[in-house]
PDB file of N, CA and C in Angstrom:
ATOM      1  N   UNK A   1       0.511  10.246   0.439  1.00  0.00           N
ATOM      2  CA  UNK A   1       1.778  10.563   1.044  1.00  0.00           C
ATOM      3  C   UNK A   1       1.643  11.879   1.789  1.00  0.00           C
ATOM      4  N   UNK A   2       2.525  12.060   2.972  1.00  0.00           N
ATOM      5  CA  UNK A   2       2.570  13.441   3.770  1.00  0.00           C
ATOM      6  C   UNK A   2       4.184  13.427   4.361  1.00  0.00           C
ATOM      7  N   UNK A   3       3.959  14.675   4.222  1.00  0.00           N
ATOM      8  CA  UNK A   3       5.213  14.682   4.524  1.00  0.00           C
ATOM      9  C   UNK A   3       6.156  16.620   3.993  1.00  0.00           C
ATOM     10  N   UNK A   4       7.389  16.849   4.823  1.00  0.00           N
ATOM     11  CA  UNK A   4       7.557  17.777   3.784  1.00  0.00           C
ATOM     12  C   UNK A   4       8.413  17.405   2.546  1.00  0.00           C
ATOM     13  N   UNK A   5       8.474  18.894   2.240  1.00  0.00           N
ATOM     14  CA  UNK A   5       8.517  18.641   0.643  1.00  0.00           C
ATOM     15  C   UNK A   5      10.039  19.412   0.537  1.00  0.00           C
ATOM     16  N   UNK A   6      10.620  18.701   0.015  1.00  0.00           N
ATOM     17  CA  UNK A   6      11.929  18.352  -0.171  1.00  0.00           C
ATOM     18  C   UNK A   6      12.524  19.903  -1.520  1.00  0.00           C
ATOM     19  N   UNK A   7      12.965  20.773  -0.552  1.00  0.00           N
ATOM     20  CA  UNK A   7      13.046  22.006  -1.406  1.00  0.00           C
ATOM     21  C   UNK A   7      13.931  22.332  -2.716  1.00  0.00           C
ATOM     22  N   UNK A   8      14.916  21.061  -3.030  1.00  0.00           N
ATOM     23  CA  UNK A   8      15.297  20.847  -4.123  1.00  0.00           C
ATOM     24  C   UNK A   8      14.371  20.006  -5.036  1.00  0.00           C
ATOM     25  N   UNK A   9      13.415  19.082  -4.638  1.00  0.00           N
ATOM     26  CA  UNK A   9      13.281  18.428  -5.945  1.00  0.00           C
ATOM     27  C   UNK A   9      11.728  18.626  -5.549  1.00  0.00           C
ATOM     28  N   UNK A  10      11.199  19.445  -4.388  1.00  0.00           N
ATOM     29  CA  UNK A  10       9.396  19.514  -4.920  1.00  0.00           C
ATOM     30  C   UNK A  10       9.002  18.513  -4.490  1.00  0.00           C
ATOM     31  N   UNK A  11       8.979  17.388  -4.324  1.00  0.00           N
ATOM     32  CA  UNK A  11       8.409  16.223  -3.816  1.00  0.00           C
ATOM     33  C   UNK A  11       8.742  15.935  -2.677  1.00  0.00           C
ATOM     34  N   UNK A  12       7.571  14.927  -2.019  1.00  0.00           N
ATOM     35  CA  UNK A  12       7.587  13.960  -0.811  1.00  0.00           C
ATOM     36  C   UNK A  12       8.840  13.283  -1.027  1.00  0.00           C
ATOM     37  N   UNK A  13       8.728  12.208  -1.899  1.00  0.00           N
ATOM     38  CA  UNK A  13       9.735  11.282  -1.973  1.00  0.00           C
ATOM     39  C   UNK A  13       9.539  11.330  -3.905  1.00  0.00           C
ATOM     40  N   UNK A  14      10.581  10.810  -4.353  1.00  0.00           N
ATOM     41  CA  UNK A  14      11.305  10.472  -5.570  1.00  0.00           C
ATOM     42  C   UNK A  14      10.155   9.535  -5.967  1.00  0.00           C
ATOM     43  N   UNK A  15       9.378   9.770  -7.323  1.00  0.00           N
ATOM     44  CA  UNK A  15       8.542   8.652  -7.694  1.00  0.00           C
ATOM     45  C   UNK A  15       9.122   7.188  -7.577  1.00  0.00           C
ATOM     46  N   UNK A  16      10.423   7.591  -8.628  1.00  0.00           N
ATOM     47  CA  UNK A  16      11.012   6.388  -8.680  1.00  0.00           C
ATOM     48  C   UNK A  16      11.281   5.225  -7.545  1.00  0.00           C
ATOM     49  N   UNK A  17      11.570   5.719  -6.413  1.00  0.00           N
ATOM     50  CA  UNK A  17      11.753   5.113  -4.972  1.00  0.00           C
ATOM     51  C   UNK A  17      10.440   4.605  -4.670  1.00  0.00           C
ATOM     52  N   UNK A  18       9.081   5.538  -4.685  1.00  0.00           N
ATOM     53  CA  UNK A  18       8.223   4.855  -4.505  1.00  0.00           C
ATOM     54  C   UNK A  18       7.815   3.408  -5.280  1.00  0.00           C
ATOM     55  N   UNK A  19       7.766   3.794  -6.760  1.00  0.00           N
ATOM     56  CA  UNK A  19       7.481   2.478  -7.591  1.00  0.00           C
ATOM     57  C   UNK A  19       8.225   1.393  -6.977  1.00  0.00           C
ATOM     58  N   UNK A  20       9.567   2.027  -6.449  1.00  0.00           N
ATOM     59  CA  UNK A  20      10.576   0.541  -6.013  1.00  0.00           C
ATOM     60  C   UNK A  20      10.076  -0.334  -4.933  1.00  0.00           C
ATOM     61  N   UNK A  21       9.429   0.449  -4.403  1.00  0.00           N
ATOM     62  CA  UNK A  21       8.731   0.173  -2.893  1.00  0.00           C
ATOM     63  C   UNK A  21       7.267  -0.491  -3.046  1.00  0.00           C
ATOM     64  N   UNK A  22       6.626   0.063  -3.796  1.00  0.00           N
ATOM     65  CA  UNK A  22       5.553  -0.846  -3.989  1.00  0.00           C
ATOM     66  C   UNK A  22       5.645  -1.887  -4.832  1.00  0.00           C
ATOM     67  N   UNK A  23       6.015  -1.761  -6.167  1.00  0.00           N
ATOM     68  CA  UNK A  23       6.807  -2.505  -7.313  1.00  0.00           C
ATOM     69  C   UNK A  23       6.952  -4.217  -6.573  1.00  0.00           C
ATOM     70  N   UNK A  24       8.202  -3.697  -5.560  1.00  0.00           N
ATOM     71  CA  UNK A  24       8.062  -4.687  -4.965  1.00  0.00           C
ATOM     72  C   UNK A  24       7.477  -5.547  -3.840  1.00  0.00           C
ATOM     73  N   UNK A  25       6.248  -4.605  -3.503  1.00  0.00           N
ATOM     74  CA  UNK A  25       5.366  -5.510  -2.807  1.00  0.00           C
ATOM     75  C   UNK A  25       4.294  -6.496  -3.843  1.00  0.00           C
ATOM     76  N   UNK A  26       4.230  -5.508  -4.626  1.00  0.00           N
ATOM     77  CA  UNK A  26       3.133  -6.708  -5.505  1.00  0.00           C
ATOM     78  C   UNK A  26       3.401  -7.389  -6.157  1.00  0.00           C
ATOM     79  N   UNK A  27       4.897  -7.249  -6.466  1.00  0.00           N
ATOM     80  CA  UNK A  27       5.687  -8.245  -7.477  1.00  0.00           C
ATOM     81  C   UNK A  27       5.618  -9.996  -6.309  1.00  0.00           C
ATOM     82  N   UNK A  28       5.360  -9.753  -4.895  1.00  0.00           N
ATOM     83  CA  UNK A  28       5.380 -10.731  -4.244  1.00  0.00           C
ATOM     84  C   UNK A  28       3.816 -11.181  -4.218  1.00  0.00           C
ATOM     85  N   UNK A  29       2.989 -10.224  -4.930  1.00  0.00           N
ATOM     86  CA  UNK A  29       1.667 -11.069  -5.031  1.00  0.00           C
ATOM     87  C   UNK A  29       1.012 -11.826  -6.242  1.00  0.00           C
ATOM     88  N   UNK A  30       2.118 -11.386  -7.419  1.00  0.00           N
ATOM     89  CA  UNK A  30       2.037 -11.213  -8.609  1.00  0.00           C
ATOM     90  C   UNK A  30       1.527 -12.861  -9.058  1.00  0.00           C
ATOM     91  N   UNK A  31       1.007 -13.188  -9.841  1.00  0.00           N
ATOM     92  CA  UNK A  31       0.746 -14.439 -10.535  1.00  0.00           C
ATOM     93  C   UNK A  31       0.687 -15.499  -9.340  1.00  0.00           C
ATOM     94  N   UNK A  32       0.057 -15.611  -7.634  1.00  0.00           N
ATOM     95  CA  UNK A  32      -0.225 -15.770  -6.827  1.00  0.00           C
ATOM     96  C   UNK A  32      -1.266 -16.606  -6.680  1.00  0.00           C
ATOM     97  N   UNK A  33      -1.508 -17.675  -6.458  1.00  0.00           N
ATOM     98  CA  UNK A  33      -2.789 -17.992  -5.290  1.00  0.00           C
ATOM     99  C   UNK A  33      -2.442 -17.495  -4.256  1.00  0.00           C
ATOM    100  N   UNK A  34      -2.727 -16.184  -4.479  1.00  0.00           N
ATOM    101  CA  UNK A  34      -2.900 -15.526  -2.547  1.00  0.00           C
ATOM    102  C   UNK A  34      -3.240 -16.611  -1.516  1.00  0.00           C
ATOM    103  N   UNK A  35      -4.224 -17.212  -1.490  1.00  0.00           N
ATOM    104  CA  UNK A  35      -4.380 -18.112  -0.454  1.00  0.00           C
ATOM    105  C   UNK A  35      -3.859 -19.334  -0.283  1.00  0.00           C
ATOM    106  N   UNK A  36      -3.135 -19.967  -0.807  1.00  0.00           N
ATOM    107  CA  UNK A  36      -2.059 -20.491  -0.869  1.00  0.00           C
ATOM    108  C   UNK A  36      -0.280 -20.135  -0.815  1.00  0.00           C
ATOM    109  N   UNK A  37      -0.239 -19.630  -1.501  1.00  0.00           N
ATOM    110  CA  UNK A  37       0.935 -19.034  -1.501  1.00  0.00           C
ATOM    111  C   UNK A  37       1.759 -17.474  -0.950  1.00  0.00           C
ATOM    112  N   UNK A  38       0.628 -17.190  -0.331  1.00  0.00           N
ATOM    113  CA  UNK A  38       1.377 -15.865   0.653  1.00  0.00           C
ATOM    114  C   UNK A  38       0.443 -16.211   2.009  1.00  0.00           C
ATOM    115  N   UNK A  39       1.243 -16.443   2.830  1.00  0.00           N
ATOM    116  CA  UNK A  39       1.294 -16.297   4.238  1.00  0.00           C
ATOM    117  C   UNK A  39      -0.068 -15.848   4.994  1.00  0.00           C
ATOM    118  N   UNK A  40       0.124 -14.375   4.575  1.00  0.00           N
ATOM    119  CA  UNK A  40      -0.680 -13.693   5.342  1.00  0.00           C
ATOM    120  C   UNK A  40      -2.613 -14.023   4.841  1.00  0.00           C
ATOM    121  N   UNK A  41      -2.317 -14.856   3.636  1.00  0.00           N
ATOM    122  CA  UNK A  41      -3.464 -14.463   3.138  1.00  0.00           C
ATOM    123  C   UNK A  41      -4.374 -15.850   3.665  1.00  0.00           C
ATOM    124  N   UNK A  42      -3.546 -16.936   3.865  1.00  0.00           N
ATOM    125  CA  UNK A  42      -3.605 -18.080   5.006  1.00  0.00           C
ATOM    126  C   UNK A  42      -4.691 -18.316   5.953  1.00  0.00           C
ATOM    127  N   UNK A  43      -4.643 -16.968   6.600  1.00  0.00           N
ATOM    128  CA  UNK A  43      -5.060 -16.912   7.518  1.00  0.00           C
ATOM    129  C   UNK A  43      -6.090 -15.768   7.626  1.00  0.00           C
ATOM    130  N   UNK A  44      -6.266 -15.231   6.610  1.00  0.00           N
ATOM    131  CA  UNK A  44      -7.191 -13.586   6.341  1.00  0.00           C
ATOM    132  C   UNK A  44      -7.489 -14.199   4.833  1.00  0.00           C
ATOM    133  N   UNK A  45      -8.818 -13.825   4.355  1.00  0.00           N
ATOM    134  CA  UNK A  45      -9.469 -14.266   3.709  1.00  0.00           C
ATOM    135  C   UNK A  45      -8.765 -12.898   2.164  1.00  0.00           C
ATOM    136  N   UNK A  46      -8.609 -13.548   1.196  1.00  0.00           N
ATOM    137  CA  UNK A  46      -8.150 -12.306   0.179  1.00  0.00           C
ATOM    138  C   UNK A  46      -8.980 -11.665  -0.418  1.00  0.00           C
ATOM    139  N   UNK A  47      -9.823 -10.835   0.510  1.00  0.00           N
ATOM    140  CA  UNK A  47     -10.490  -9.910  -0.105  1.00  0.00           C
ATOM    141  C   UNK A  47     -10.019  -8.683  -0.366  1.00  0.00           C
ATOM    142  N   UNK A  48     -10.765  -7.717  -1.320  1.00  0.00           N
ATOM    143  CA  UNK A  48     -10.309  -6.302  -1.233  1.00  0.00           C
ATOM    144  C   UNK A  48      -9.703  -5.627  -0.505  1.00  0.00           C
ATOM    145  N   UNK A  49     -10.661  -5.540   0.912  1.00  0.00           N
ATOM    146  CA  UNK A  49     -10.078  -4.833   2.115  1.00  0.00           C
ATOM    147  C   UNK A  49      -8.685  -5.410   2.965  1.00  0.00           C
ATOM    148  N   UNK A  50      -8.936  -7.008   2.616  1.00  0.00           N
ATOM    149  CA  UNK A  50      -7.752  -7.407   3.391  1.00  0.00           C
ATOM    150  C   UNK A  50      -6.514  -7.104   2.640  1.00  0.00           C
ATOM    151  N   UNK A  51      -6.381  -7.580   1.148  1.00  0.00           N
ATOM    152  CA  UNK A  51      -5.523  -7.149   0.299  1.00  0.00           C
ATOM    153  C   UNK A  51      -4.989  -5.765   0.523  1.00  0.00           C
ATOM    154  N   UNK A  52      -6.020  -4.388   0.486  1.00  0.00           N
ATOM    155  CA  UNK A  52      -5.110  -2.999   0.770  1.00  0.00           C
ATOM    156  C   UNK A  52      -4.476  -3.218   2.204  1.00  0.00           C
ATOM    157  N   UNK A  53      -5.242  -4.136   3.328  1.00  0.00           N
ATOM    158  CA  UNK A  53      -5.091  -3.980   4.438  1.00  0.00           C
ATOM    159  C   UNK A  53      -3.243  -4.572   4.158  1.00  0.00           C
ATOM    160  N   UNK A  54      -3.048  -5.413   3.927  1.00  0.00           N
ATOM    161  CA  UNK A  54      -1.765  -5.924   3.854  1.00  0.00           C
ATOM    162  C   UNK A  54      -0.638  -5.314   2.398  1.00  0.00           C
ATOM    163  N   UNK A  55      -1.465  -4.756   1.550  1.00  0.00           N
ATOM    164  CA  UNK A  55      -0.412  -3.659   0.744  1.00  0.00           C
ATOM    165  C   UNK A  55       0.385  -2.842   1.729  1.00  0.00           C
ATOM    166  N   UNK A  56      -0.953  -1.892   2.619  1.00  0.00           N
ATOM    167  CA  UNK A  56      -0.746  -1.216   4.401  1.00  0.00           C
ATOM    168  C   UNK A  56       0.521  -1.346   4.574  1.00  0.00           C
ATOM    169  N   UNK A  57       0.440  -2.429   5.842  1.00  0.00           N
ATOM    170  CA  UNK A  57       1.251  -3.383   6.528  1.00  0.00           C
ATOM    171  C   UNK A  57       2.669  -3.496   5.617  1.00  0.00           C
ATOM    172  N   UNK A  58       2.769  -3.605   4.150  1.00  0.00           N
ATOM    173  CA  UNK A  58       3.942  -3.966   3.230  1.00  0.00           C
ATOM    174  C   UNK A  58       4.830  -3.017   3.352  1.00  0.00           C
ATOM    175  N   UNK A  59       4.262  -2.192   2.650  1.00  0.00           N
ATOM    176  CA  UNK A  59       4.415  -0.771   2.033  1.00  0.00           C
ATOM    177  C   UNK A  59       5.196  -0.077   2.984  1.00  0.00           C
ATOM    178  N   UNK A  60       4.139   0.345   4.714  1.00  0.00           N
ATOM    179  CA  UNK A  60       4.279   0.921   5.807  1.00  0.00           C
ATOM    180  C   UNK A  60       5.891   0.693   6.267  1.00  0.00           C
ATOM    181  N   UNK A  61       5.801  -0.075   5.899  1.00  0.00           N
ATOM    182  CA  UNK A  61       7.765  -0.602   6.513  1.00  0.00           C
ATOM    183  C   UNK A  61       8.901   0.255   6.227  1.00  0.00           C
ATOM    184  N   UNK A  62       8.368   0.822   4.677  1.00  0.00           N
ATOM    185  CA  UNK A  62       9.566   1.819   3.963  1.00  0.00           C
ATOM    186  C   UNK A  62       8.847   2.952   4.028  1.00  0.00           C
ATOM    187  N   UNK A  63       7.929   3.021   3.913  1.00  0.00           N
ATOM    188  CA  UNK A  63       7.483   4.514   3.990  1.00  0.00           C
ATOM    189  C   UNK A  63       7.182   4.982   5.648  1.00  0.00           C
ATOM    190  N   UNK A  64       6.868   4.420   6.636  1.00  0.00           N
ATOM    191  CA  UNK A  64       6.589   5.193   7.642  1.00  0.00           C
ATOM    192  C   UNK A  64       5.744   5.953   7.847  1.00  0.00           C
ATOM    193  N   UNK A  65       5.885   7.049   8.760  1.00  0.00           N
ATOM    194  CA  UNK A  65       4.929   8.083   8.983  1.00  0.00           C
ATOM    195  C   UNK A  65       4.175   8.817   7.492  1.00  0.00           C
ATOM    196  N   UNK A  66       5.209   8.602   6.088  1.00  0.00           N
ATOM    197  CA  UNK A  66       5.153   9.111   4.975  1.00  0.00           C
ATOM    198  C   UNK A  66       3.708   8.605   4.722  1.00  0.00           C
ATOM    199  N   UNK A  67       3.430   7.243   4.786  1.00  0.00           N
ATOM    200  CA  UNK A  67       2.242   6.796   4.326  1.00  0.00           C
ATOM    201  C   UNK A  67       1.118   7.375   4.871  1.00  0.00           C
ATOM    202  N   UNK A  68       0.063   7.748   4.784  1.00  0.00           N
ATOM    203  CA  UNK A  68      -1.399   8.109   4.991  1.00  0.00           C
ATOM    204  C   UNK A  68      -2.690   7.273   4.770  1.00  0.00           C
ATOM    205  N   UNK A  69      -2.587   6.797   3.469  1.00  0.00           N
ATOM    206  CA  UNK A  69      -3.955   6.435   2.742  1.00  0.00           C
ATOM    207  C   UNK A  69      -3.233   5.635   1.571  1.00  0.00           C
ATOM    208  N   UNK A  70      -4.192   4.782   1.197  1.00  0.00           N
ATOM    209  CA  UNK A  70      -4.004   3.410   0.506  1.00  0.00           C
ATOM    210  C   UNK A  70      -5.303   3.204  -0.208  1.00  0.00           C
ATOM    211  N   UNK A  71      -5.447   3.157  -1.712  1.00  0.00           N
ATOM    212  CA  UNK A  71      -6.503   2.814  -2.316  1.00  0.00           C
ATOM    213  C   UNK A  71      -6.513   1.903  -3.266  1.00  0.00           C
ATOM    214  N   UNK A  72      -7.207   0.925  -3.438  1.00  0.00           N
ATOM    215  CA  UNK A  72      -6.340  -0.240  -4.371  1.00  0.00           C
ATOM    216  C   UNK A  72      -8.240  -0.497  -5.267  1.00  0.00           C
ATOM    217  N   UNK A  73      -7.716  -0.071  -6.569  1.00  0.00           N
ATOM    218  CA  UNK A  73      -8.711  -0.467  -6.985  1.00  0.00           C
ATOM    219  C   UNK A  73      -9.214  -1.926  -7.754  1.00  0.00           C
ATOM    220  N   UNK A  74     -10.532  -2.504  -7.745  1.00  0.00           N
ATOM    221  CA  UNK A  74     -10.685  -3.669  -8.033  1.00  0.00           C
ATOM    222  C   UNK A  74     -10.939  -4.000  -9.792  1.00  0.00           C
ATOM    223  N   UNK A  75     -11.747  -2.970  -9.974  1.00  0.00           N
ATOM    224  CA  UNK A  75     -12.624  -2.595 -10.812  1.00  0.00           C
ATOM    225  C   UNK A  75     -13.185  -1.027 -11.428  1.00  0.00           C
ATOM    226  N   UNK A  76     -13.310  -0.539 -12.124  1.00  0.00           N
ATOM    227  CA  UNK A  76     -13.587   0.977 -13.028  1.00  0.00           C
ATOM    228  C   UNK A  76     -14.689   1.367 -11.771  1.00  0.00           C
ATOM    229  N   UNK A  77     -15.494   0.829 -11.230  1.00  0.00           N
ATOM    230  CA  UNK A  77     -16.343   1.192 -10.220  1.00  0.00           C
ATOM    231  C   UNK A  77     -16.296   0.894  -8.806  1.00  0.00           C
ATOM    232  N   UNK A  78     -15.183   0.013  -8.756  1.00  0.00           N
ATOM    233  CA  UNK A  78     -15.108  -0.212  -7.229  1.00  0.00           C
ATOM    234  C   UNK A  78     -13.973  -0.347  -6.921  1.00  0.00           C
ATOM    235  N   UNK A  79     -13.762  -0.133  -5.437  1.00  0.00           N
ATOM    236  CA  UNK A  79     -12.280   0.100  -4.956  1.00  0.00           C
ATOM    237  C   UNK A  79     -11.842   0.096  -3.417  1.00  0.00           C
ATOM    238  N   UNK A  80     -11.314  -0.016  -2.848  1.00  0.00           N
ATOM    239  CA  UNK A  80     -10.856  -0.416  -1.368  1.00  0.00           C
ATOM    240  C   UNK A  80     -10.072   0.398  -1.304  1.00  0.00           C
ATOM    241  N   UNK A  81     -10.201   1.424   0.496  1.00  0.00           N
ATOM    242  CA  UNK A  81      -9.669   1.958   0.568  1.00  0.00           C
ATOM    243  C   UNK A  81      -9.258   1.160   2.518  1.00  0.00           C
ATOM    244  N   UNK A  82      -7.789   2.006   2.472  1.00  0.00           N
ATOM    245  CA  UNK A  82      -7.350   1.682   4.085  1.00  0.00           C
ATOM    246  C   UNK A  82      -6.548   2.631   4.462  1.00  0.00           C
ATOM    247  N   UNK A  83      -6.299   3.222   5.656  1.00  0.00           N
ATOM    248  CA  UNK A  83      -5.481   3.961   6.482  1.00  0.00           C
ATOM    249  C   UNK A  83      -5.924   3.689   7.777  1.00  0.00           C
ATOM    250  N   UNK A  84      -5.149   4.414   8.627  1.00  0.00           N
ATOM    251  CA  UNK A  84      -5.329   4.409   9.963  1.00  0.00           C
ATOM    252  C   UNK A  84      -5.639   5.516  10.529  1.00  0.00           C
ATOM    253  N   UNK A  85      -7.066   5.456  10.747  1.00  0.00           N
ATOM    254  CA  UNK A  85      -7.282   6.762  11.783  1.00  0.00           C
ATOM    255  C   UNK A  85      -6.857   7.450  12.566  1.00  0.00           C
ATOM    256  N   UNK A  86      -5.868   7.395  13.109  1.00  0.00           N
ATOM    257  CA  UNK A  86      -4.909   8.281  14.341  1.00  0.00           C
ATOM    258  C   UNK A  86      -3.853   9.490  13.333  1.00  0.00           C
ATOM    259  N   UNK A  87      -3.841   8.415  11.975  1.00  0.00           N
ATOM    260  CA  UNK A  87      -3.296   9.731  11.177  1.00  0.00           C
ATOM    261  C   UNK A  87      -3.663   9.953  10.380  1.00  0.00           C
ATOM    262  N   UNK A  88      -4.906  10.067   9.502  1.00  0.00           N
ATOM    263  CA  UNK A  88      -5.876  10.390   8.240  1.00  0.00           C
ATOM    264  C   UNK A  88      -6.637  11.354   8.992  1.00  0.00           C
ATOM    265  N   UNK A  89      -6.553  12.651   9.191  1.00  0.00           N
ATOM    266  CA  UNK A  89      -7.629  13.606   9.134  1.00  0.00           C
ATOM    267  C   UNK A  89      -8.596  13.706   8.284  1.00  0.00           C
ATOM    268  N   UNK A  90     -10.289  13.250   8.690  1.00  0.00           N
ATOM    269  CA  UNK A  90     -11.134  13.407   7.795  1.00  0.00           C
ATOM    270  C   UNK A  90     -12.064  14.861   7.981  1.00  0.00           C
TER     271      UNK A  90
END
C-alpha cells in the first residue's frame, strides 16, 4: 500500500476495509475450479502469476492508486509476486 497516512488513525487505510476488499475477492475464488468456474481463468491458464495477476486486476478497483505490490504466496518457499512498473519503484 502507498499512500498518505491518515493523521488521526496512522494508517493508509483501516485494516478492516482492507480485509473487506480482499476478503471478498477470494471469497469469489474460494472452493473453485478456477478453470471452470471463474471467467477469467477460462481463458488464462491458473497459474501463480496469473492468479496474483487477477487478485491485481480485483483488488485494483477499490484500492486504486493505493495499491503498489501484490504477493500471493503458494507455498513456505515459493511465491508470486505482481505490480506494475510505472508505479513500483525498484
Amino acid at each position: 500500500m502507498s499512500g498518505a497516512i491518515d493523521v488521526e488513525t496512522g494508517m493508509i487505510i483501516n485494516p478492516e476495509e482492507l480485509n473487506g476488499i480482499v476478503g471478498a475477492v477470494l471469497e469469489g475464488l474460494d472452493y473453485k475450479r478456477l478453470d471452470i468456474e471463474v471467467p477469467y481463468f477460462k481463458e488464462n491458464q491458473p497459474t501463480g502469476e496469473n492468479i496474483a495477476k487477477y487478485l491485481w486486476d480485483e483488488i485494483k478497483e477499490d484500492l486504486g492508486e493505493r495499491l503498489v505490490y501484490i504477493r500471493v504466496g503458494e507455498t513456505k518457499n515459493s511465491c508470486f509476486e505482481y505490480y506494475e512498473e510505472a508505479n513500483y519503484p525498484l
